[in-house]
C-alpha atoms as a PDB file:
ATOM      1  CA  UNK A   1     174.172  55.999 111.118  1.00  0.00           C
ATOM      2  CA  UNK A   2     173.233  56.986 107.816  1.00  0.00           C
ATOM      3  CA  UNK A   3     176.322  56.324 105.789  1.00  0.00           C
ATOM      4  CA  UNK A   4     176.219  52.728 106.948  1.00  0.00           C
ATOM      5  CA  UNK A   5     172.042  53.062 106.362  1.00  0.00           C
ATOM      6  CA  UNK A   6     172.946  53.744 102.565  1.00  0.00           C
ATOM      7  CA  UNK A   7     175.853  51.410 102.487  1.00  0.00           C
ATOM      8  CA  UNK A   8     173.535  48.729 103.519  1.00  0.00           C
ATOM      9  CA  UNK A   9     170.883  49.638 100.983  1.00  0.00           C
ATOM     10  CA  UNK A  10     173.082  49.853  98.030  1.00  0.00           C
ATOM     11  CA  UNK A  11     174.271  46.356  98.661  1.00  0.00           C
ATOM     12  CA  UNK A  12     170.977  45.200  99.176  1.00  0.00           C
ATOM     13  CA  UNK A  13     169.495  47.214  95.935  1.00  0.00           C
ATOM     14  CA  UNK A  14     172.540  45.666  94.177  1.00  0.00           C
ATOM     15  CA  UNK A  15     171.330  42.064  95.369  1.00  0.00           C
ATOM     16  CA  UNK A  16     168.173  42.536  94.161  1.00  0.00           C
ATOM     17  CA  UNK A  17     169.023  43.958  90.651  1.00  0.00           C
ATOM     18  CA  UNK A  18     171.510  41.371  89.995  1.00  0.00           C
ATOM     19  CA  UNK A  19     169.269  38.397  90.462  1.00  0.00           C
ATOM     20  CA  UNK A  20     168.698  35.869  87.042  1.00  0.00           C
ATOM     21  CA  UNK A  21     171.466  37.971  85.435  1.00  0.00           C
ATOM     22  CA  UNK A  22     174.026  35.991  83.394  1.00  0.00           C
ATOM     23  CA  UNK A  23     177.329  38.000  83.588  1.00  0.00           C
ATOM     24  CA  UNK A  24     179.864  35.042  81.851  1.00  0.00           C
ATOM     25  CA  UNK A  25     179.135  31.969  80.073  1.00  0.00           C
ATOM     26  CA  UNK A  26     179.158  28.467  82.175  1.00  0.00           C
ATOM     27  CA  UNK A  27     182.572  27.709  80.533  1.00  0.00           C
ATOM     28  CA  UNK A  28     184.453  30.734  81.927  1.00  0.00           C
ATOM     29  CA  UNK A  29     182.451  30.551  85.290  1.00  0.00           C
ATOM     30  CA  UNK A  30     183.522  26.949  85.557  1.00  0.00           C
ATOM     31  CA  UNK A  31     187.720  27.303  84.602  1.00  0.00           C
ATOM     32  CA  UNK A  32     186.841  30.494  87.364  1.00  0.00           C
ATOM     33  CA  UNK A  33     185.800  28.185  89.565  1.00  0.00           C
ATOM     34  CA  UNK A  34     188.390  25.076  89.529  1.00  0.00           C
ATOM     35  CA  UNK A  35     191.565  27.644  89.592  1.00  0.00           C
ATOM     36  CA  UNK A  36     189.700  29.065  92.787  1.00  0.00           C
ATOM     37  CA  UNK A  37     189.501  25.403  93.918  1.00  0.00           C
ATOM     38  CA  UNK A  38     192.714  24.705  93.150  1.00  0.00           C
ATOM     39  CA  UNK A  39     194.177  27.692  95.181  1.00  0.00           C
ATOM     40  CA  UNK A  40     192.092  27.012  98.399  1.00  0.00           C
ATOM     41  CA  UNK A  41     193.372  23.371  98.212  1.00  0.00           C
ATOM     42  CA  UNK A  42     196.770  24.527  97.773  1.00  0.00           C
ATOM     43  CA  UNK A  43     196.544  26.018 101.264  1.00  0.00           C
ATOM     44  CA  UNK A  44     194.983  23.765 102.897  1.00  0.00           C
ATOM     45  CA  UNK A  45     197.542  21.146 101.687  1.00  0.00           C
ATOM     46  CA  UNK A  46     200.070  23.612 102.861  1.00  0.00           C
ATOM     47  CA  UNK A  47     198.662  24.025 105.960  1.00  0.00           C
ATOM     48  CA  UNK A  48     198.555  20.713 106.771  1.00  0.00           C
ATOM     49  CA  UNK A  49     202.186  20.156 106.226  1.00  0.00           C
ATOM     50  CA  UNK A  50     203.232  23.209 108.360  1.00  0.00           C
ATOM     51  CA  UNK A  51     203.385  22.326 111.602  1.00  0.00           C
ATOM     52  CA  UNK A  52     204.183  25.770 113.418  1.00  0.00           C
ATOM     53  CA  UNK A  53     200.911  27.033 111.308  1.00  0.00           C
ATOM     54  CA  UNK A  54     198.593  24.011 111.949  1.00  0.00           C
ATOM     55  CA  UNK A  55     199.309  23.904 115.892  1.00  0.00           C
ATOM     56  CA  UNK A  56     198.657  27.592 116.108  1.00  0.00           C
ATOM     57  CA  UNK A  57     195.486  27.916 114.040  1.00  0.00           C
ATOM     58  CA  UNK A  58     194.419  24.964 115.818  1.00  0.00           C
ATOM     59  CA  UNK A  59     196.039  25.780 119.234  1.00  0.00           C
ATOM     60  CA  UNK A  60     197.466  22.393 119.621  1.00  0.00           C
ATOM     61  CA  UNK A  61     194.234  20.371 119.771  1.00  0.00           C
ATOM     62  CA  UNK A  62     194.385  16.840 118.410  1.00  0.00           C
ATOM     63  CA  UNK A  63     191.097  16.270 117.334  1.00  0.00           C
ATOM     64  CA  UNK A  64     191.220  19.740 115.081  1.00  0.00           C
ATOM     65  CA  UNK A  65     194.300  18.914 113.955  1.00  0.00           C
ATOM     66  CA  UNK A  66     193.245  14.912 113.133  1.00  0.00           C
ATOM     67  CA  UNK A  67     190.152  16.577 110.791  1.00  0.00           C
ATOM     68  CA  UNK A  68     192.080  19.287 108.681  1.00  0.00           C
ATOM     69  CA  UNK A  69     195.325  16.379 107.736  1.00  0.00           C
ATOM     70  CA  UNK A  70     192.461  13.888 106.835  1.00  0.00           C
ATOM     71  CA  UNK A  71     191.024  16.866 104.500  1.00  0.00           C
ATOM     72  CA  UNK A  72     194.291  17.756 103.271  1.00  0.00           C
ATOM     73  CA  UNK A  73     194.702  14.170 102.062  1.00  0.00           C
ATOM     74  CA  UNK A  74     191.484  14.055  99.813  1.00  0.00           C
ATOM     75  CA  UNK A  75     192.514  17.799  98.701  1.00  0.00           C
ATOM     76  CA  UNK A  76     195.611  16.702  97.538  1.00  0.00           C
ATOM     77  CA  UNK A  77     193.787  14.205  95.643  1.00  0.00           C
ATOM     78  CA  UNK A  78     191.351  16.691  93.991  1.00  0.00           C
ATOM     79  CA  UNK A  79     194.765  19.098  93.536  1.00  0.00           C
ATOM     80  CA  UNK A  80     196.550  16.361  91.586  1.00  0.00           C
ATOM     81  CA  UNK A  81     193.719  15.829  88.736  1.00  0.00           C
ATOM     82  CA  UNK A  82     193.434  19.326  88.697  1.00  0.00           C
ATOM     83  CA  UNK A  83     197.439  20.213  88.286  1.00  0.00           C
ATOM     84  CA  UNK A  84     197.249  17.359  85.828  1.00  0.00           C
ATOM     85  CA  UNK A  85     195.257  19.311  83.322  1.00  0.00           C
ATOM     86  CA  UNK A  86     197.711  21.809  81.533  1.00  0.00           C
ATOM     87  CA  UNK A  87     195.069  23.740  79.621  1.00  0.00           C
ATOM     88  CA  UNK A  88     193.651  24.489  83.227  1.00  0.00           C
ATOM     89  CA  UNK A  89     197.061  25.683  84.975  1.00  0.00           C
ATOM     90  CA  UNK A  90     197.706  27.830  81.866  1.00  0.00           C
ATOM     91  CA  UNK A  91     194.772  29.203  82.093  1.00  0.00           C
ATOM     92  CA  UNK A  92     195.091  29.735  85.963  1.00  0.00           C
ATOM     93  CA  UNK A  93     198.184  31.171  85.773  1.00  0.00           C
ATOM     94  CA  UNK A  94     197.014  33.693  83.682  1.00  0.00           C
ATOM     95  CA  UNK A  95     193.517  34.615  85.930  1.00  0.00           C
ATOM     96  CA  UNK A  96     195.774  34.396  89.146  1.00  0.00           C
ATOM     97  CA  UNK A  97     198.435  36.987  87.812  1.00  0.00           C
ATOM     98  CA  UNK A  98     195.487  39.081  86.857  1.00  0.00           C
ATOM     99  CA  UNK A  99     193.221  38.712  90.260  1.00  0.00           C
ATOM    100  CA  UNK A 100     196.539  39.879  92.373  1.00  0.00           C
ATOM    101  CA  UNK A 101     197.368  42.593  90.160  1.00  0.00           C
ATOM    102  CA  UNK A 102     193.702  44.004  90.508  1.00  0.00           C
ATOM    103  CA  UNK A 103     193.989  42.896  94.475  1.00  0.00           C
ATOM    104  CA  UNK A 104     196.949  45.592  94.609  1.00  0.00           C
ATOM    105  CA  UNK A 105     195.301  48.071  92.722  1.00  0.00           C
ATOM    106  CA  UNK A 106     192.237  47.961  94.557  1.00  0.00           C
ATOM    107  CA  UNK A 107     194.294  47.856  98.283  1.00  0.00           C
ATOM    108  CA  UNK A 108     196.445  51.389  96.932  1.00  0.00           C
ATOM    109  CA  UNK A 109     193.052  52.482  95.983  1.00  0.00           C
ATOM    110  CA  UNK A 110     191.816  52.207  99.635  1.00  0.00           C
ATOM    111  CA  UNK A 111     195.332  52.952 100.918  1.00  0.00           C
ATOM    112  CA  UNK A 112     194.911  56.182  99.805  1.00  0.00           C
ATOM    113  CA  UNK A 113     191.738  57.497 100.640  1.00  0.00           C
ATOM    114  CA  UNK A 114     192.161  56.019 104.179  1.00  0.00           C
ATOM    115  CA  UNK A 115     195.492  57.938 104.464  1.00  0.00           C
ATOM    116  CA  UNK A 116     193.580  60.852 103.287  1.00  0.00           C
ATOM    117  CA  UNK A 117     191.143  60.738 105.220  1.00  0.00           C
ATOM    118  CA  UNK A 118     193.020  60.326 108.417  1.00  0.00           C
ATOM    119  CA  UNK A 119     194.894  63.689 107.193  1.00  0.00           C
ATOM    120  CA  UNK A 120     191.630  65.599 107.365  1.00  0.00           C
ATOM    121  CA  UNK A 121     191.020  66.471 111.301  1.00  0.00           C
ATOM    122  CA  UNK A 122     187.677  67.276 111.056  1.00  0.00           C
ATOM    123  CA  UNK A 123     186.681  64.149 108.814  1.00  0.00           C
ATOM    124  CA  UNK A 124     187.762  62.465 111.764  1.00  0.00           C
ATOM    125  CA  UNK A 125     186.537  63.803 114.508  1.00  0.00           C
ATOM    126  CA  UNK A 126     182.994  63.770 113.332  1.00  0.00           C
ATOM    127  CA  UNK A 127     183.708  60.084 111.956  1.00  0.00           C
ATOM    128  CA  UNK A 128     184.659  59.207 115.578  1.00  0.00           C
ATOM    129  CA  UNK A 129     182.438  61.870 117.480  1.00  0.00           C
ATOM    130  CA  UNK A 130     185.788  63.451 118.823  1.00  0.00           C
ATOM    131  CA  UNK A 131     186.807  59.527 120.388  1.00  0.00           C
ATOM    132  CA  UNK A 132     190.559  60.414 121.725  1.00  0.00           C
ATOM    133  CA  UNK A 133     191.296  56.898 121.591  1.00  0.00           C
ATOM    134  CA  UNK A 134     189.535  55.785 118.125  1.00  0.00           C
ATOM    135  CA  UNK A 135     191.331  59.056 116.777  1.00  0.00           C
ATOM    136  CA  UNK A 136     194.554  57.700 117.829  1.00  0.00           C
ATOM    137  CA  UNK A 137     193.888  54.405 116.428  1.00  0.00           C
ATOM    138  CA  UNK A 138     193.185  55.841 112.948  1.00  0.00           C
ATOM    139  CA  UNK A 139     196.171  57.946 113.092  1.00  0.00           C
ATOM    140  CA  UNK A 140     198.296  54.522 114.337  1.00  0.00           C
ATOM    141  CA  UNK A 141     196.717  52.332 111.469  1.00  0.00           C
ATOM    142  CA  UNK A 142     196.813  55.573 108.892  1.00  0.00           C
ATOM    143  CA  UNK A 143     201.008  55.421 109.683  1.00  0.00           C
ATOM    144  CA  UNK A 144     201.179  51.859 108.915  1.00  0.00           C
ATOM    145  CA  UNK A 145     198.554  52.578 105.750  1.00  0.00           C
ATOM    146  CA  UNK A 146     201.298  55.237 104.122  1.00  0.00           C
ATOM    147  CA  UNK A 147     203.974  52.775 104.606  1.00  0.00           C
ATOM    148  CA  UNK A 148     202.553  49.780 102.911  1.00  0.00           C
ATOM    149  CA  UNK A 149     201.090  52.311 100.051  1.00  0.00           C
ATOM    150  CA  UNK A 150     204.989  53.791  99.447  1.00  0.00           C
ATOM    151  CA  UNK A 151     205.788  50.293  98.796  1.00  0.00           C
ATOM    152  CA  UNK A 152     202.656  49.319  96.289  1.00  0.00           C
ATOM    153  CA  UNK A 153     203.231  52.723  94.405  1.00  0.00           C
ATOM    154  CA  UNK A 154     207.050  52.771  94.295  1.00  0.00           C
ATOM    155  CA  UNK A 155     206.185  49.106  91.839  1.00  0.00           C
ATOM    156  CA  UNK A 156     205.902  50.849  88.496  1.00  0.00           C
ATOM    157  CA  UNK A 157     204.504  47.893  86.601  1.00  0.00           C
ATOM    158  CA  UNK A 158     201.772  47.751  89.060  1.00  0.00           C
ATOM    159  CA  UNK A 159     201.020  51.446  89.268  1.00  0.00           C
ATOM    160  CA  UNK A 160     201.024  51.186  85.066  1.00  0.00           C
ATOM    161  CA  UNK A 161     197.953  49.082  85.447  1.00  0.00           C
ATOM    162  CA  UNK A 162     196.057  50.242  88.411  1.00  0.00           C
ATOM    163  CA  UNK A 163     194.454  53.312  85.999  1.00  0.00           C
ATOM    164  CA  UNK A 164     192.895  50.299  84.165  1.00  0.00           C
ATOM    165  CA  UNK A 165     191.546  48.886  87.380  1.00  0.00           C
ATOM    166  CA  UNK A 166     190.230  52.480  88.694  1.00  0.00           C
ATOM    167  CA  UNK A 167     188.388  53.095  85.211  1.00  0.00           C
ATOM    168  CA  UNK A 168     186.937  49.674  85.666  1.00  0.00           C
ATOM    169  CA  UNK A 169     185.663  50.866  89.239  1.00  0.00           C
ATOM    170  CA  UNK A 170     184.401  53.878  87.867  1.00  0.00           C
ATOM    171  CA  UNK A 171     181.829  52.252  84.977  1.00  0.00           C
ATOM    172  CA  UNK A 172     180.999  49.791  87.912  1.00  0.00           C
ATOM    173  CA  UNK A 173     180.234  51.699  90.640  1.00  0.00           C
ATOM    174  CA  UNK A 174     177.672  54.048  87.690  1.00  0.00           C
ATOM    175  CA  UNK A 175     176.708  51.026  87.026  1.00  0.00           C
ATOM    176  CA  UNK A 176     175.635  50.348  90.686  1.00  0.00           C
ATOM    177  CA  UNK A 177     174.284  54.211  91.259  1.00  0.00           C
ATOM    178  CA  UNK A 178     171.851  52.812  88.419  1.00  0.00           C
ATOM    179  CA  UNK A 179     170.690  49.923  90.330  1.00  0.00           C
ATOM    180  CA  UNK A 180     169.836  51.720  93.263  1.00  0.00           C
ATOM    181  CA  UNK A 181     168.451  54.362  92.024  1.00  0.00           C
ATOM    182  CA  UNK A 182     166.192  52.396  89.638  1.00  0.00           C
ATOM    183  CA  UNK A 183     165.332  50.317  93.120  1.00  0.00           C
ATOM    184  CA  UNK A 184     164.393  53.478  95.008  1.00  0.00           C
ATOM    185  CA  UNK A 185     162.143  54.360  92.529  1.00  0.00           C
ATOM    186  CA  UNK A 186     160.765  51.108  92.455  1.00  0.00           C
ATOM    187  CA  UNK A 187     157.741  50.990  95.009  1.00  0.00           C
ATOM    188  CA  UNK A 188     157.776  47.233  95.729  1.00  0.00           C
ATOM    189  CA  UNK A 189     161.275  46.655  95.823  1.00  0.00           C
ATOM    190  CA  UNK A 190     161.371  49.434  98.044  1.00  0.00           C
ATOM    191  CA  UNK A 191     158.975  48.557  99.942  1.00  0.00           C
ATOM    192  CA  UNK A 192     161.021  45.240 100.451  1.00  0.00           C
ATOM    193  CA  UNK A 193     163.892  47.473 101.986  1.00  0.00           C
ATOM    194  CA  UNK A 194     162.422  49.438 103.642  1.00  0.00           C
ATOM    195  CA  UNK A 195     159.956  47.048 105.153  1.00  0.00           C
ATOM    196  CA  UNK A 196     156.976  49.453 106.396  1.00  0.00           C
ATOM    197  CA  UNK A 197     159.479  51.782 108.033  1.00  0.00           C
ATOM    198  CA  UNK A 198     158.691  55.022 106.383  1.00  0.00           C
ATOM    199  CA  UNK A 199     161.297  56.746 108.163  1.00  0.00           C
ATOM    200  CA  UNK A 200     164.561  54.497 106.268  1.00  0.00           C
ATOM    201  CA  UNK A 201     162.012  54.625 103.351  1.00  0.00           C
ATOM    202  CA  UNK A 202     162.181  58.356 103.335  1.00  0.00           C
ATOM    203  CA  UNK A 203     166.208  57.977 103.804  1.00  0.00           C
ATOM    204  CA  UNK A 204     166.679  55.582 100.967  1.00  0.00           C
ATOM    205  CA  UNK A 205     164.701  58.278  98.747  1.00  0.00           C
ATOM    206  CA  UNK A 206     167.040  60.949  99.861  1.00  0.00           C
ATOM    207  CA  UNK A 207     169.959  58.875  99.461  1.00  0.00           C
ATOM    208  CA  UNK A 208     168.738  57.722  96.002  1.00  0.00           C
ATOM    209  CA  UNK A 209     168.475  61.630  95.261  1.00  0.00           C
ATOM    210  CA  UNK A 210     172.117  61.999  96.098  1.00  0.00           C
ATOM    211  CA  UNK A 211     172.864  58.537  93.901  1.00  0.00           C
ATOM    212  CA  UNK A 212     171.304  60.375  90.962  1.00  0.00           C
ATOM    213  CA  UNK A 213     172.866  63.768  91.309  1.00  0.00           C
ATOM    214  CA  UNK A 214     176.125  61.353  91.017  1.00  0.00           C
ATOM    215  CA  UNK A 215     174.971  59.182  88.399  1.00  0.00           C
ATOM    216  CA  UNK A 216     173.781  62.542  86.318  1.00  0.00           C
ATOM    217  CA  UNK A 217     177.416  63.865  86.369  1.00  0.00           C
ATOM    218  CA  UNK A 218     179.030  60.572  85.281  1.00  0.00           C
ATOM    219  CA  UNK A 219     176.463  60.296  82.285  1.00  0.00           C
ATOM    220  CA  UNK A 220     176.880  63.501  81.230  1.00  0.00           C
ATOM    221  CA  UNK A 221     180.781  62.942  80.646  1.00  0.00           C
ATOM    222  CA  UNK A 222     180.245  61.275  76.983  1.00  0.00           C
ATOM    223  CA  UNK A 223     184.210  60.393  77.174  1.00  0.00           C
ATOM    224  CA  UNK A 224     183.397  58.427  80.123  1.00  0.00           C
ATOM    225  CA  UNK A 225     180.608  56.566  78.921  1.00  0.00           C
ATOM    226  CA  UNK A 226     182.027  55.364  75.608  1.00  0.00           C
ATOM    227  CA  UNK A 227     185.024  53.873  77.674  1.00  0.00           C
ATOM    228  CA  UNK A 228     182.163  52.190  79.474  1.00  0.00           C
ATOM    229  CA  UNK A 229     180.192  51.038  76.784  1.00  0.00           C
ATOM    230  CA  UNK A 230     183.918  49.895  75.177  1.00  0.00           C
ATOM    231  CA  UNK A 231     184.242  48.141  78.508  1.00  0.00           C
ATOM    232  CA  UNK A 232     180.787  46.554  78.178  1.00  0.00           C
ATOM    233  CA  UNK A 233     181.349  45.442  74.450  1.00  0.00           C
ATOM    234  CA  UNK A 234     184.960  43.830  75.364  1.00  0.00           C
ATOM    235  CA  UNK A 235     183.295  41.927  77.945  1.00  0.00           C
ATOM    236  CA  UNK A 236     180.908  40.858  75.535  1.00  0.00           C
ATOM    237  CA  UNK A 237     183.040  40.112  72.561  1.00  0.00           C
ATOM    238  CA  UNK A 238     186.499  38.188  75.053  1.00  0.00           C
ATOM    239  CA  UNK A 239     183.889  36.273  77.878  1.00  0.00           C
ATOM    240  CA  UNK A 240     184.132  33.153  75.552  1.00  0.00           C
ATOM    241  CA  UNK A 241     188.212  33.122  75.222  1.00  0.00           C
ATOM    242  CA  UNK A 242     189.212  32.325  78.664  1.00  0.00           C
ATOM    243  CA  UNK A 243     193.021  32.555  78.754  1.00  0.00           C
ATOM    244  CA  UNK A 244     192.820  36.329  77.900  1.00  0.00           C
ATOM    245  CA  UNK A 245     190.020  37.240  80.361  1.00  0.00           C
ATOM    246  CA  UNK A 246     190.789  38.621  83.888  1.00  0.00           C
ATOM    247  CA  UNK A 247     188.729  37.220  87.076  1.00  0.00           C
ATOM    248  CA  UNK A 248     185.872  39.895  85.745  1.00  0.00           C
ATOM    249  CA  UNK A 249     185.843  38.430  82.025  1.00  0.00           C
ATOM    250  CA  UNK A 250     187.376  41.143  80.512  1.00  0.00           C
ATOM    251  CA  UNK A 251     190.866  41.164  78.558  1.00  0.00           C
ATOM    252  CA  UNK A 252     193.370  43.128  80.181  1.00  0.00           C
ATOM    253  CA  UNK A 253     194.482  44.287  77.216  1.00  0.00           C
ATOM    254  CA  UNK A 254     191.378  45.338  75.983  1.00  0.00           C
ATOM    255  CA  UNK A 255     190.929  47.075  79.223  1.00  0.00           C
ATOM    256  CA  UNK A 256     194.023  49.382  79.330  1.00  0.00           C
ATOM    257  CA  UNK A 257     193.643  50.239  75.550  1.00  0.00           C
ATOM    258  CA  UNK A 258     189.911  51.524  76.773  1.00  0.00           C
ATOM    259  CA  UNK A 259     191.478  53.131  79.963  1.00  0.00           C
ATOM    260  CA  UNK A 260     193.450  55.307  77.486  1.00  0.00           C
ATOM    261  CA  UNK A 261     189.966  56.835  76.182  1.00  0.00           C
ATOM    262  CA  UNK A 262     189.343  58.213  80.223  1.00  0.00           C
ATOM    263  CA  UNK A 263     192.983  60.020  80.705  1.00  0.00           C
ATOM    264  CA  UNK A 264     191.657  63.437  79.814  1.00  0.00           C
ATOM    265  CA  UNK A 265     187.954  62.749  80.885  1.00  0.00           C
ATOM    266  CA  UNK A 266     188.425  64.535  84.450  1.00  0.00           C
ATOM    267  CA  UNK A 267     187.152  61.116  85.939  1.00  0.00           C
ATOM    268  CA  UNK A 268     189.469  60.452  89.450  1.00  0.00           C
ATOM    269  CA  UNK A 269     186.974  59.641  91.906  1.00  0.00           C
ATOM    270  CA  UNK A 270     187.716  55.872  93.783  1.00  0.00           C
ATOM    271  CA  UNK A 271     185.256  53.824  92.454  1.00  0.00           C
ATOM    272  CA  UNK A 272     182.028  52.295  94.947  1.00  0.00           C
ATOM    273  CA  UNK A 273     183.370  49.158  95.784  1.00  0.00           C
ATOM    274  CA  UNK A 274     186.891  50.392  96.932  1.00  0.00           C
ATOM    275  CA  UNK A 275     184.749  53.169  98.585  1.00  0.00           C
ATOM    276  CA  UNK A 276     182.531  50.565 100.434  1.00  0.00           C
ATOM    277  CA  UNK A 277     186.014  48.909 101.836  1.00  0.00           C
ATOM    278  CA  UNK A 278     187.255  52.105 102.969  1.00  0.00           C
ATOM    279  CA  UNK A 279     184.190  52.969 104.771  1.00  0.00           C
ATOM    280  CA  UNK A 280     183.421  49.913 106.192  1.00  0.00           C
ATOM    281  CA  UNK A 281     187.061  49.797 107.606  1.00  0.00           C
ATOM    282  CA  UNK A 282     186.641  53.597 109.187  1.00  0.00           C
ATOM    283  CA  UNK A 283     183.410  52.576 110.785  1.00  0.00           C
ATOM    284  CA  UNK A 284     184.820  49.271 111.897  1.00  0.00           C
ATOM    285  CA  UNK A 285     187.617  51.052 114.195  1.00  0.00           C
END
């Protein structure tokens, strides 16, 4: 299919572009890294002590269950030195709050384009090639999808901070139009995608057209791209001062008071990574 063809591409022209780029210094990375730790722990600990949970995840064997308390007894080790630290559970508490606020913004985000997507007949039916059953299973999930979205945008603190989130989205995914573009037009990495098939060669090219066309519009709103380059500098100028970074090093604050900048720029679109879920989940069905 050639959605999925370009999906696939853009993550792997993403891959490539990224590599030897430093996004964060080691400190924040690290602290990152340990409250991560700390979390999976947590549930495995938890795990271990629920019995109902362990003998169904396991389905009663012995052996499975044996190996996963003897883990949860070094992990509650590790979790103890870690809790231990009170500079490190501040700043955990802090990243966590942030990572499931941008968790719900990002699941509304997809929420709603799946819900309006299942709306739109003919979306579906060529999505599905006319499927009776898969159309019935996107109008079953789409039901459930409008329900669980009521409840995420009747919050009104959350919904205050998803516009933050979506502009984020929005300088990342022009940020990832760049990197495949740039890729396409890059003979050996394409030829490193493409792999001597001139046919998905000839695809990525046309796909890399369309990437442009996008990218064009988005660079051409200046509004747009000075909340991105405000973006870029906050990251910058906050990656070193970890208890007021989110999961992505940047402040929240900063990143609301730079969302302000993009309320009359006309930008609305779901950004490429909550697009990616969405799609992935349609084709999925």
């Amino acid at each position: 299919m050639h959605l999925q063809s370009f999906v696939f591409s853009l993550l792997l022209a993403t891959s490539v572009a990224a590599k030897g780029n430093k996004t964060h210094e080691t400190k924040t990375l690290s602290e990152m890294g340990e409250c991560k730790e700390m979390v999976r722990l947590n549930a495995l600990v938890d795990l271990a002590s629920n019995t109902t949970k362990l003998d169904k995840v396991t389905k009663n064997n012995a052996t499975k269950i044996a190996e996963i308390q003897a883990k949860a007894s070094t992990a509650s080790t590790t979790l103890k030195t870690l809790q231990s630290n009170s500079t490190l559970v501040s700043a955990c508490a802090v990243i966590d709050a942030q990572e499931a606020e941008d968790d719900s913004c990002q699941e509304t985000f997809a929420l709603q384009r799946f819900v309006k997507f299942a709306a739109n007949s003919t979306a579906v039916a060529t999505a599905t090639k006319n499927n009776a059953t898969k159309i019935a299973n996107i109008q079953l999930e789409a039901s459930k999808a409008a329900s669980k979205l009521q409840t995420l945008t009747s919050n009104s603190t959350l919904q205050a901070a998803c516009p933050a989130v979506m502009q984020k989205d929005e300088c990342d995914s022009m940020k990832m139009l760049q990197k495949f573009v740039d890729v396409a037009n890059n003979q050996t990495k394409l030829d490193a995608l493409a792999k001597g098939n001139t046919t998905k060669e000839a695809e990525i090219k046309a796909k890399a057209a369309t990437a442009q066309t996008k990218l064009t519009a988005m660079q051409s709103n200046a509004t747009f791209t000075a909340a991105c380059t405000a973006l870029e500098n906050s990251d910058k100028g906050t990656s070193s001062t970890s208890s007021s970074s989110s999961s992505n090093g940047i402040s929240s604050t900063s990143t609301k008071s730079a969302a302000s900048i993009l309320k009359n720029s006309g930008v609305g679109a779901v950004g490429i990574s909550t697009i990616l879920v969405v799609m992935l989940g349609m084709f999925a069905l």
